[in-house]
PDB file of N, CA and C in Angstrom:
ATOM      1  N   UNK A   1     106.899  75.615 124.557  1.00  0.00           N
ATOM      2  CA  UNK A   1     107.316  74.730 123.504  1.00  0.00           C
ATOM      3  C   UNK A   1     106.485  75.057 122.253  1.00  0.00           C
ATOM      4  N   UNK A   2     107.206  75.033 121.450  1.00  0.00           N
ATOM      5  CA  UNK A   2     106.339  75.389 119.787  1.00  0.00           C
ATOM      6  C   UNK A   2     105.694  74.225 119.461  1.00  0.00           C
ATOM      7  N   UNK A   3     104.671  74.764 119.551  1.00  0.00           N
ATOM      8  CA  UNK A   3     103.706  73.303 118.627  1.00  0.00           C
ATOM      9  C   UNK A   3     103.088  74.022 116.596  1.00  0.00           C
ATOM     10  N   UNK A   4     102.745  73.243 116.176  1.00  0.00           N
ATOM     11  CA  UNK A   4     102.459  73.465 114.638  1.00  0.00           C
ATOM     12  C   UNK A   4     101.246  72.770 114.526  1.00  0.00           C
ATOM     13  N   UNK A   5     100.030  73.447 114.158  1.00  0.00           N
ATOM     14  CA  UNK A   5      98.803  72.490 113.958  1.00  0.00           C
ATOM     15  C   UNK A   5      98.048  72.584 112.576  1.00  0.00           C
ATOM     16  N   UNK A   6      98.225  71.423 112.613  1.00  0.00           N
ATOM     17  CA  UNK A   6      97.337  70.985 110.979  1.00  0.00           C
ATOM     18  C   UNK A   6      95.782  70.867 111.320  1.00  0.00           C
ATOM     19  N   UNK A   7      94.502  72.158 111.098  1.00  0.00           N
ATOM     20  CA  UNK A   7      93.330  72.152 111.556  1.00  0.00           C
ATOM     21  C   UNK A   7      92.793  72.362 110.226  1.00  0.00           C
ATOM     22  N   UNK A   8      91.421  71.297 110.475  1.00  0.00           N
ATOM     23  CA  UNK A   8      90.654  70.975 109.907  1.00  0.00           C
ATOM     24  C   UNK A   8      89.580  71.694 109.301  1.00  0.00           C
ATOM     25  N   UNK A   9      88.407  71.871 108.473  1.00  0.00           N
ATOM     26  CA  UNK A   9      87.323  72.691 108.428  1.00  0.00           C
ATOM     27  C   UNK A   9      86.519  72.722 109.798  1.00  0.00           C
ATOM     28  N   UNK A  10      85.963  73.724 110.622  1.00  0.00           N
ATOM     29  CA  UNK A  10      85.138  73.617 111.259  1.00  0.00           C
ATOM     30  C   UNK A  10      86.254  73.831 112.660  1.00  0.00           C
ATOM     31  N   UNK A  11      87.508  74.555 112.624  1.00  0.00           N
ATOM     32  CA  UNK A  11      88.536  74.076 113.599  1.00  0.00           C
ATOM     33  C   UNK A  11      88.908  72.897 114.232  1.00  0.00           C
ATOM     34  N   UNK A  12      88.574  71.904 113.706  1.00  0.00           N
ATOM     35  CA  UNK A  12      89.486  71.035 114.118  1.00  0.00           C
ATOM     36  C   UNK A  12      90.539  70.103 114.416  1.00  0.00           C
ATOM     37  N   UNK A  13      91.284  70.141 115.571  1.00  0.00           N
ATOM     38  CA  UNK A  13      92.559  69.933 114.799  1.00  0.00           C
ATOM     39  C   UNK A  13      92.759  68.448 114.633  1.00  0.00           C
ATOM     40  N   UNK A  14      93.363  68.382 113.553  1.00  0.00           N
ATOM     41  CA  UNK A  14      93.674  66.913 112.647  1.00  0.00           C
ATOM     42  C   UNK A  14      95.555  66.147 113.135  1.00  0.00           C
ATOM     43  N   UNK A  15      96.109  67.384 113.170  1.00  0.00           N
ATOM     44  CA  UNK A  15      97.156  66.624 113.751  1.00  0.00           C
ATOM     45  C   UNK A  15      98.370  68.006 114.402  1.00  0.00           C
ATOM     46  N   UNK A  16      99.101  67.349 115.114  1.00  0.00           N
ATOM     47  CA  UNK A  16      99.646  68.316 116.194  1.00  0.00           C
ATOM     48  C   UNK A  16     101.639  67.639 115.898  1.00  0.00           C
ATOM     49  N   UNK A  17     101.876  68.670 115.747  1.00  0.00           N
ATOM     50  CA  UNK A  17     103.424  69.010 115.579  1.00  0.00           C
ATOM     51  C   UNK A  17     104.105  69.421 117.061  1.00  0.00           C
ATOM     52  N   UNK A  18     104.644  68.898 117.981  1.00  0.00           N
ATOM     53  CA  UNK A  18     105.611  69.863 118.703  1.00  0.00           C
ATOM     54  C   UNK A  18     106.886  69.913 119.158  1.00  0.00           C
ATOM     55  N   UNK A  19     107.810  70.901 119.060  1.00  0.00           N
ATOM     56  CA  UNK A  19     109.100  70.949 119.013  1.00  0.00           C
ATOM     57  C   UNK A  19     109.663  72.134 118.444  1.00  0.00           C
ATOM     58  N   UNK A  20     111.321  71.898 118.596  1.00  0.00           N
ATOM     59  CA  UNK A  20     111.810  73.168 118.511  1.00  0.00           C
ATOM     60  C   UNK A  20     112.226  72.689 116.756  1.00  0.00           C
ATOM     61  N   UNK A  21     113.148  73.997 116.636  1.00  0.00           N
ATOM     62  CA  UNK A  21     114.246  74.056 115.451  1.00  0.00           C
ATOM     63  C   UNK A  21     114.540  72.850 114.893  1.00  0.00           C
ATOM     64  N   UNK A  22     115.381  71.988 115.334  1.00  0.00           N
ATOM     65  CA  UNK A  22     115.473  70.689 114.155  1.00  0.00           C
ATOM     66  C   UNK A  22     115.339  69.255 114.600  1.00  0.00           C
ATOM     67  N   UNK A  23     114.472  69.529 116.080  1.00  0.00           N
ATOM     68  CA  UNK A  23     113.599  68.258 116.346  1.00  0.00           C
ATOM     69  C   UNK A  23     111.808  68.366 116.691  1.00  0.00           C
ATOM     70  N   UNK A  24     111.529  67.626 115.901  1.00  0.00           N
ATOM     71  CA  UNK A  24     109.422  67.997 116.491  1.00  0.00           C
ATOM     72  C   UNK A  24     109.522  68.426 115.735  1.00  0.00           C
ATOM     73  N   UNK A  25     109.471  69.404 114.572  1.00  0.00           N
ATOM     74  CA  UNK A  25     108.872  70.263 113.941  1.00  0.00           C
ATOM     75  C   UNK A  25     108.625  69.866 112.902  1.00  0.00           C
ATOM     76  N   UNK A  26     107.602  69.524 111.860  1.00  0.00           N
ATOM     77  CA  UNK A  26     107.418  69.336 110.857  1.00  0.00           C
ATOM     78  C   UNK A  26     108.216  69.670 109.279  1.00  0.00           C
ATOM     79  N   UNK A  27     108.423  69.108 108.626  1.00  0.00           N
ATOM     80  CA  UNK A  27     109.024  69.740 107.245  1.00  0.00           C
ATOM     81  C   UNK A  27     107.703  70.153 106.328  1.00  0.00           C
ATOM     82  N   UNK A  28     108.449  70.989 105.403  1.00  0.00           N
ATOM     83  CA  UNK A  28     107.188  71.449 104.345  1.00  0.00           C
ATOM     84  C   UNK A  28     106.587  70.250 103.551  1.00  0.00           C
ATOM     85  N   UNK A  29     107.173  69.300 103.405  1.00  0.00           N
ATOM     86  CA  UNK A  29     107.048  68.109 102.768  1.00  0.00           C
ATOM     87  C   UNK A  29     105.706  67.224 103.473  1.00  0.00           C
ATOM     88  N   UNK A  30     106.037  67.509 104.718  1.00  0.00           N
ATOM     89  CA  UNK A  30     104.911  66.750 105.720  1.00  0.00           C
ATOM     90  C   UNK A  30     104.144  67.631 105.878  1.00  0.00           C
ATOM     91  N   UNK A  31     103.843  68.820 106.160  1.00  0.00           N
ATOM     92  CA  UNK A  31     102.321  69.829 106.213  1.00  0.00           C
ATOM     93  C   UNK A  31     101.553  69.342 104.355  1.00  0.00           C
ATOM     94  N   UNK A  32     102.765  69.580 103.526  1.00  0.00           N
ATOM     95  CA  UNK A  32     102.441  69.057 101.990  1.00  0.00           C
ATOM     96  C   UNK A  32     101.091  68.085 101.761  1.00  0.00           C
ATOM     97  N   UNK A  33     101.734  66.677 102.890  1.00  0.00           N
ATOM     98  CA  UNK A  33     100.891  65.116 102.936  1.00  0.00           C
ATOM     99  C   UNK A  33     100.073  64.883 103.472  1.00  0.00           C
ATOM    100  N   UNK A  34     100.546  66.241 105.093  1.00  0.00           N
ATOM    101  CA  UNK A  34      98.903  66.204 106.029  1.00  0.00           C
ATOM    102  C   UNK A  34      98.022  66.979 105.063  1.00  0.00           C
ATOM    103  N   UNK A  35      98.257  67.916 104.448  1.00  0.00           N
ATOM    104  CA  UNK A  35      96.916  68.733 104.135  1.00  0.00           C
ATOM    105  C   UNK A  35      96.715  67.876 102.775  1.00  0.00           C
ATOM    106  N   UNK A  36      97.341  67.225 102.032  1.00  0.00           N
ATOM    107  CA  UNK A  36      96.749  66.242 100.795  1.00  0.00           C
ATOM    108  C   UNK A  36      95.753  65.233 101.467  1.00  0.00           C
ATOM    109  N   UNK A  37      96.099  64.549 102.718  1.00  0.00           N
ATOM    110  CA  UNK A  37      95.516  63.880 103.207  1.00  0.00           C
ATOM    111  C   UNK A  37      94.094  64.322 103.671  1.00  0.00           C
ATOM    112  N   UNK A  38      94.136  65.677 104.523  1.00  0.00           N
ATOM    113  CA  UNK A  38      92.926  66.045 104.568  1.00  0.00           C
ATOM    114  C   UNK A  38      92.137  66.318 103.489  1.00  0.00           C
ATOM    115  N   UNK A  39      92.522  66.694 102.296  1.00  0.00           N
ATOM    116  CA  UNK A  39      91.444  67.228 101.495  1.00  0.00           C
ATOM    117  C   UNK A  39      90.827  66.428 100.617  1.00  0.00           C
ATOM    118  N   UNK A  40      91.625  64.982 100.881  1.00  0.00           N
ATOM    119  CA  UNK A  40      91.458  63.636 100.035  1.00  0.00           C
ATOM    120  C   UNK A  40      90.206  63.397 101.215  1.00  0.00           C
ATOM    121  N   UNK A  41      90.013  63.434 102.466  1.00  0.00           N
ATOM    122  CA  UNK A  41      89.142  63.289 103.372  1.00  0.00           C
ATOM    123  C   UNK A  41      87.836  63.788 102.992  1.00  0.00           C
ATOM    124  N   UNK A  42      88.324  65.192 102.945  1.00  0.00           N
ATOM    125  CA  UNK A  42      87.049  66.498 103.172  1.00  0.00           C
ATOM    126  C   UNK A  42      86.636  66.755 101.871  1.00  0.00           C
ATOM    127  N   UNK A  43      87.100  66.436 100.863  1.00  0.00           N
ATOM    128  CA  UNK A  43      86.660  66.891  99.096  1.00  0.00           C
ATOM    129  C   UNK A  43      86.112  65.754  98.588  1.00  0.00           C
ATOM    130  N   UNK A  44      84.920  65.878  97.856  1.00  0.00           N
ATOM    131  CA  UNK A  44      84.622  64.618  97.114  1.00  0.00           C
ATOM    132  C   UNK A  44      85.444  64.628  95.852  1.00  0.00           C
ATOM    133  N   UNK A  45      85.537  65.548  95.474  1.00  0.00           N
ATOM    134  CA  UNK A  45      86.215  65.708  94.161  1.00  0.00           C
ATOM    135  C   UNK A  45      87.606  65.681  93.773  1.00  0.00           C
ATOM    136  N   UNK A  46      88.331  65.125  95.171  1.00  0.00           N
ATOM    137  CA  UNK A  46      89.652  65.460  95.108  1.00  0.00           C
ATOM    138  C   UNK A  46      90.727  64.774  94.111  1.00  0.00           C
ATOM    139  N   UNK A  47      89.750  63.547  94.026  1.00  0.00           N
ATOM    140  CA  UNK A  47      90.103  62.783  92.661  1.00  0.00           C
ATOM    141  C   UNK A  47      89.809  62.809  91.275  1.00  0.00           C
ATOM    142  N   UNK A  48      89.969  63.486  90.404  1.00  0.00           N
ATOM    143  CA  UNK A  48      89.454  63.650  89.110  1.00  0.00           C
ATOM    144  C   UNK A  48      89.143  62.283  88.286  1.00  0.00           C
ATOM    145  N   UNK A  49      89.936  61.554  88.442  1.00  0.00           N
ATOM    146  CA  UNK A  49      89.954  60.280  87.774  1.00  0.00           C
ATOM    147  C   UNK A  49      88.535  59.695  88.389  1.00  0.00           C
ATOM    148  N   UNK A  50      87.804  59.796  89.281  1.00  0.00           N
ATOM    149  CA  UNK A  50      86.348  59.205  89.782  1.00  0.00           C
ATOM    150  C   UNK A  50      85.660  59.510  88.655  1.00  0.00           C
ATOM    151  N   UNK A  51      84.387  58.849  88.335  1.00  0.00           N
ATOM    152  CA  UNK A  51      83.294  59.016  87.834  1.00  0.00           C
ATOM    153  C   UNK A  51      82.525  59.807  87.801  1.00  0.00           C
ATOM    154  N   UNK A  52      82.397  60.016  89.676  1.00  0.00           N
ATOM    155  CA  UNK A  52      81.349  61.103  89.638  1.00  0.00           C
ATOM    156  C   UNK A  52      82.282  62.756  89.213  1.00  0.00           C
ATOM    157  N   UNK A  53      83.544  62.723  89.661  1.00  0.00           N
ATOM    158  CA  UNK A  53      84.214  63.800  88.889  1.00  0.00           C
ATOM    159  C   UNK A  53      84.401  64.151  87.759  1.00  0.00           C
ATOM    160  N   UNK A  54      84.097  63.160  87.305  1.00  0.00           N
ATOM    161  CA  UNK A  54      84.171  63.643  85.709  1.00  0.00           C
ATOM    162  C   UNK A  54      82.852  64.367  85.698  1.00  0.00           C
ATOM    163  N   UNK A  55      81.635  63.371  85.662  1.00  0.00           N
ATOM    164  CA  UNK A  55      80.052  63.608  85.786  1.00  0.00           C
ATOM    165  C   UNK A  55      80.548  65.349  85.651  1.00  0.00           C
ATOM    166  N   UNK A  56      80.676  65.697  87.264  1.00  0.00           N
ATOM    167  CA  UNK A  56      80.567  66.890  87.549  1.00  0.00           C
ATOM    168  C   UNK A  56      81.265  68.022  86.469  1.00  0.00           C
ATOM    169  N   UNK A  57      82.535  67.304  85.709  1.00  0.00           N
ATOM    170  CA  UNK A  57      83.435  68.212  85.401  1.00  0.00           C
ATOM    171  C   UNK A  57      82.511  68.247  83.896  1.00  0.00           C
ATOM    172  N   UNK A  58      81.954  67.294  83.126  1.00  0.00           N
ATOM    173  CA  UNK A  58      81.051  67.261  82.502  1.00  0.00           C
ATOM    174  C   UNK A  58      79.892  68.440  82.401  1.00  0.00           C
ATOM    175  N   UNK A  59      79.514  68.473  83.523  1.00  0.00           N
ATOM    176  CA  UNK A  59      78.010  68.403  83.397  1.00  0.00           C
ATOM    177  C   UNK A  59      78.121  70.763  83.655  1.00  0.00           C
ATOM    178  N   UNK A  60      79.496  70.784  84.570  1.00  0.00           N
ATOM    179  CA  UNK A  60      79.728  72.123  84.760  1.00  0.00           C
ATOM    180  C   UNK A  60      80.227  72.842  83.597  1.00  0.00           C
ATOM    181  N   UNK A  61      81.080  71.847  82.319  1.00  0.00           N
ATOM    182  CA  UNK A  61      81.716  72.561  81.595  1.00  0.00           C
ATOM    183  C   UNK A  61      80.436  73.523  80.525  1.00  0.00           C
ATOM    184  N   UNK A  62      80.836  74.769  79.621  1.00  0.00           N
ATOM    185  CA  UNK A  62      80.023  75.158  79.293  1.00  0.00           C
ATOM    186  C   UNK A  62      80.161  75.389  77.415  1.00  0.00           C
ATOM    187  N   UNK A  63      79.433  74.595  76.836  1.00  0.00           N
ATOM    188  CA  UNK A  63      79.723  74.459  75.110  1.00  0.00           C
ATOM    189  C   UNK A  63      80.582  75.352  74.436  1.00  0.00           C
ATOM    190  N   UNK A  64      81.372  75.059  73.847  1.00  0.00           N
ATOM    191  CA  UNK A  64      81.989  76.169  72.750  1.00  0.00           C
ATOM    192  C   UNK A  64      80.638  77.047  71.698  1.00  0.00           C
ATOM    193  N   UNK A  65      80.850  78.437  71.526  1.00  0.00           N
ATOM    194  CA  UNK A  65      80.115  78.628  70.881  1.00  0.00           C
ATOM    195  C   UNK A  65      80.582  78.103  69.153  1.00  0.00           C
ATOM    196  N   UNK A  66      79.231  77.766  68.303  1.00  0.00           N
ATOM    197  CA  UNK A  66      79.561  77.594  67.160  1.00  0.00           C
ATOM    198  C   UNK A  66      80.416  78.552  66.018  1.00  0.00           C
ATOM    199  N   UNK A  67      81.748  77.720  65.497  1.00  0.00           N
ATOM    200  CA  UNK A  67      82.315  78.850  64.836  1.00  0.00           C
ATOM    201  C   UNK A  67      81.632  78.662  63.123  1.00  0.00           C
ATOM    202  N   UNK A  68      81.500  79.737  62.798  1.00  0.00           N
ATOM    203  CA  UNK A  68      81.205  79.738  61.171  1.00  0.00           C
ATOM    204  C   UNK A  68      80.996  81.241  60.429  1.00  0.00           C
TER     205      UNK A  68
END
């Protein structure tokens, strides 16, 4: 039986698909939400709109040089 696995950093697996052709099997839409979901998990930064993301996006960006 075909299974489809959505694995995690570190191999582990996060969620398990199984089935054939046009039952069990995941759509691209749903691997799409599992892996948004994981990385909303596993990323601190996955949200830009946070504080500390900005901080970071701040603090990494690097000055324009002066034009004149």
């Amino acid at each position: 039986m075909p299974h489809t696995l959505v694995v995690a950093p570190g191999l582990i697996v996060d969620k398990v698909y199984v089935g054939y052709w046009f039952w069990g099997r995941p759509t691209p839409f749903q691997l799409w939400e599992d892996l948004q979901d994981l990385h909303r998990r596993i990323k601190a930064d996955f949200d830009p709109t946070t504080e500390q993301a900005r901080a970071a996006w701040i603090a990494a960006s690097v000055p324009e040089p002066a034009k004149g």
